[in-house]
C-alpha atoms as a PDB file:
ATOM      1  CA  UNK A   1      71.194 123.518 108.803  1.00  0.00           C
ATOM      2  CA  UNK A   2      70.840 124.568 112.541  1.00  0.00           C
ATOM      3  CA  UNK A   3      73.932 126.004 113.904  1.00  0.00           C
ATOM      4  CA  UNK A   4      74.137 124.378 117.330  1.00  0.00           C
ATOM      5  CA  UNK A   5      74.193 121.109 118.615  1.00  0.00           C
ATOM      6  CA  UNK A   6      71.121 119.356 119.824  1.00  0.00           C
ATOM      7  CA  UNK A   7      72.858 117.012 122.424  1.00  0.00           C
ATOM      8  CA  UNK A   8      75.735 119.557 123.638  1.00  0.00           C
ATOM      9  CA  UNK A   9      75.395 122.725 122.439  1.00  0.00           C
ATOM     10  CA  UNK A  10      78.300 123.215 120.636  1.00  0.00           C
ATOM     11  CA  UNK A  11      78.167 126.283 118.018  1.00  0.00           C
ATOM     12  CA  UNK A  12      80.403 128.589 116.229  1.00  0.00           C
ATOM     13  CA  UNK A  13      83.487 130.458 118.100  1.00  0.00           C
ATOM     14  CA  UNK A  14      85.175 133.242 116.800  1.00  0.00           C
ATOM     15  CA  UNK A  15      88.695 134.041 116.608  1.00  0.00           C
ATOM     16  CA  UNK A  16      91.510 135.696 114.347  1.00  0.00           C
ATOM     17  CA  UNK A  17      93.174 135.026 110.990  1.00  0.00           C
ATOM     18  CA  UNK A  18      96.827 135.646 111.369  1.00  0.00           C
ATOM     19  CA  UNK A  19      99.031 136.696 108.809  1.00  0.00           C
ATOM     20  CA  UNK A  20     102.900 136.388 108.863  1.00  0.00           C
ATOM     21  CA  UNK A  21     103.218 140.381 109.402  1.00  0.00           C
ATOM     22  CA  UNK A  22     101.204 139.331 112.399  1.00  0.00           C
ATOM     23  CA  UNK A  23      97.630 141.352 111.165  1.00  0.00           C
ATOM     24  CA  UNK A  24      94.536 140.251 112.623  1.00  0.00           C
ATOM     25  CA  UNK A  25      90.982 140.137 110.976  1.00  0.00           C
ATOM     26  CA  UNK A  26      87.920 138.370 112.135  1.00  0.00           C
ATOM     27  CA  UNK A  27      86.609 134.951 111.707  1.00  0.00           C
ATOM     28  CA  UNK A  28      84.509 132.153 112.462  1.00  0.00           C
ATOM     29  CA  UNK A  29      85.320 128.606 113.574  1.00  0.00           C
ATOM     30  CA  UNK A  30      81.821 126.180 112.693  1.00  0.00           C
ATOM     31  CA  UNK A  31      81.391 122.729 114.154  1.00  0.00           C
ATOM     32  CA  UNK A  32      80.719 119.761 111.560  1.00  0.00           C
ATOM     33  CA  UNK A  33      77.096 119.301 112.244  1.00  0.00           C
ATOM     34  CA  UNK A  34      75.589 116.803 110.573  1.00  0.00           C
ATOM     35  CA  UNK A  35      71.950 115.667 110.525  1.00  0.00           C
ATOM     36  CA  UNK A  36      71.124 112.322 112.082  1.00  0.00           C
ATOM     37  CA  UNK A  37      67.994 110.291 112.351  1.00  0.00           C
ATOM     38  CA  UNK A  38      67.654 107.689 115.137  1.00  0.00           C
ATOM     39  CA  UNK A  39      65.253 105.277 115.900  1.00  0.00           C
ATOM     40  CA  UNK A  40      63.709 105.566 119.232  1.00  0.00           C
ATOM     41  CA  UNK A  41      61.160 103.722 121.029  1.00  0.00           C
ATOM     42  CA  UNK A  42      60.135 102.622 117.643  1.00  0.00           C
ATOM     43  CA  UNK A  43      60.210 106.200 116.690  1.00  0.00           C
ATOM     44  CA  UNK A  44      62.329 107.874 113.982  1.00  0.00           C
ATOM     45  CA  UNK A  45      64.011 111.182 115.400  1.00  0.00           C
ATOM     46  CA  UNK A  46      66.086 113.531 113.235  1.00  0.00           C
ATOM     47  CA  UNK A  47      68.653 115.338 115.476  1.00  0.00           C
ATOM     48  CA  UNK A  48      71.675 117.880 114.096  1.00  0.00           C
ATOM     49  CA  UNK A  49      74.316 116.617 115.730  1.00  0.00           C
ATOM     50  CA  UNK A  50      77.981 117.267 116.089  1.00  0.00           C
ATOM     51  CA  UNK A  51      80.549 114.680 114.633  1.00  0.00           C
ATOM     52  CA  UNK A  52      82.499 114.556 117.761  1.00  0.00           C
ATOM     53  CA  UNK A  53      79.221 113.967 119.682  1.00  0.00           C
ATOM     54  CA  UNK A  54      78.298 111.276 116.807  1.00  0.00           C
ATOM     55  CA  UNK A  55      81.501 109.613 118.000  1.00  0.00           C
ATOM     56  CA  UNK A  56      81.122 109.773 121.381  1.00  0.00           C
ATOM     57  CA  UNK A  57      77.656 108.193 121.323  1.00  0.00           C
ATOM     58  CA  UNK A  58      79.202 105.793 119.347  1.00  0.00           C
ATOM     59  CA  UNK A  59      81.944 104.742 121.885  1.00  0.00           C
ATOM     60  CA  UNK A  60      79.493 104.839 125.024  1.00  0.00           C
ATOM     61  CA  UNK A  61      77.217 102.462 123.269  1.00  0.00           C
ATOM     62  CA  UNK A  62      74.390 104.675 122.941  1.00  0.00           C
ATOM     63  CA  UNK A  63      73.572 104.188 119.673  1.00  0.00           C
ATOM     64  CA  UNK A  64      74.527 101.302 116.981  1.00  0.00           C
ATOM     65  CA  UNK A  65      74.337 102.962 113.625  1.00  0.00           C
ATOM     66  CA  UNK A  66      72.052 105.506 112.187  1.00  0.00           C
ATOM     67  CA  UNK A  67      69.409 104.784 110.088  1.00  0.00           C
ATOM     68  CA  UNK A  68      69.979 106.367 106.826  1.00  0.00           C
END
């Protein structure tokens, strides 16, 4: 799966594990991308999307439901 966002670009961030002594080591915080298909001018369109852009679409309207 793609590791960005088609619609907003969202992608992986990086950050720290922290232990109770306080110790620091690497890691990576990935978005919930999930792959979508849409119809579109009578077109099918398979995006990878983000869940919270999903739901946003979802709120403005933008799109009903998916076709599975």
């Amino acid at each position: 799966m793609a590791s960005r966002c088609e619609l907003t670009g969202k992608g992986k961030q990086f950050g720290h594990n922290v232990s109770f002594s306080l110790r620091r080591t690497k890691r990576v915080f990935k978005p919930n991308l999930q792959k979508k298909t849409f119809v579109v001018n009578g077109q099918k369109v398979t995006m990878t999307l983000s869940t919270h852009a999903i739901r946003t679409l979802k709120k403005k309207g933008i799109i009903a439901q998916p076709v599975k």
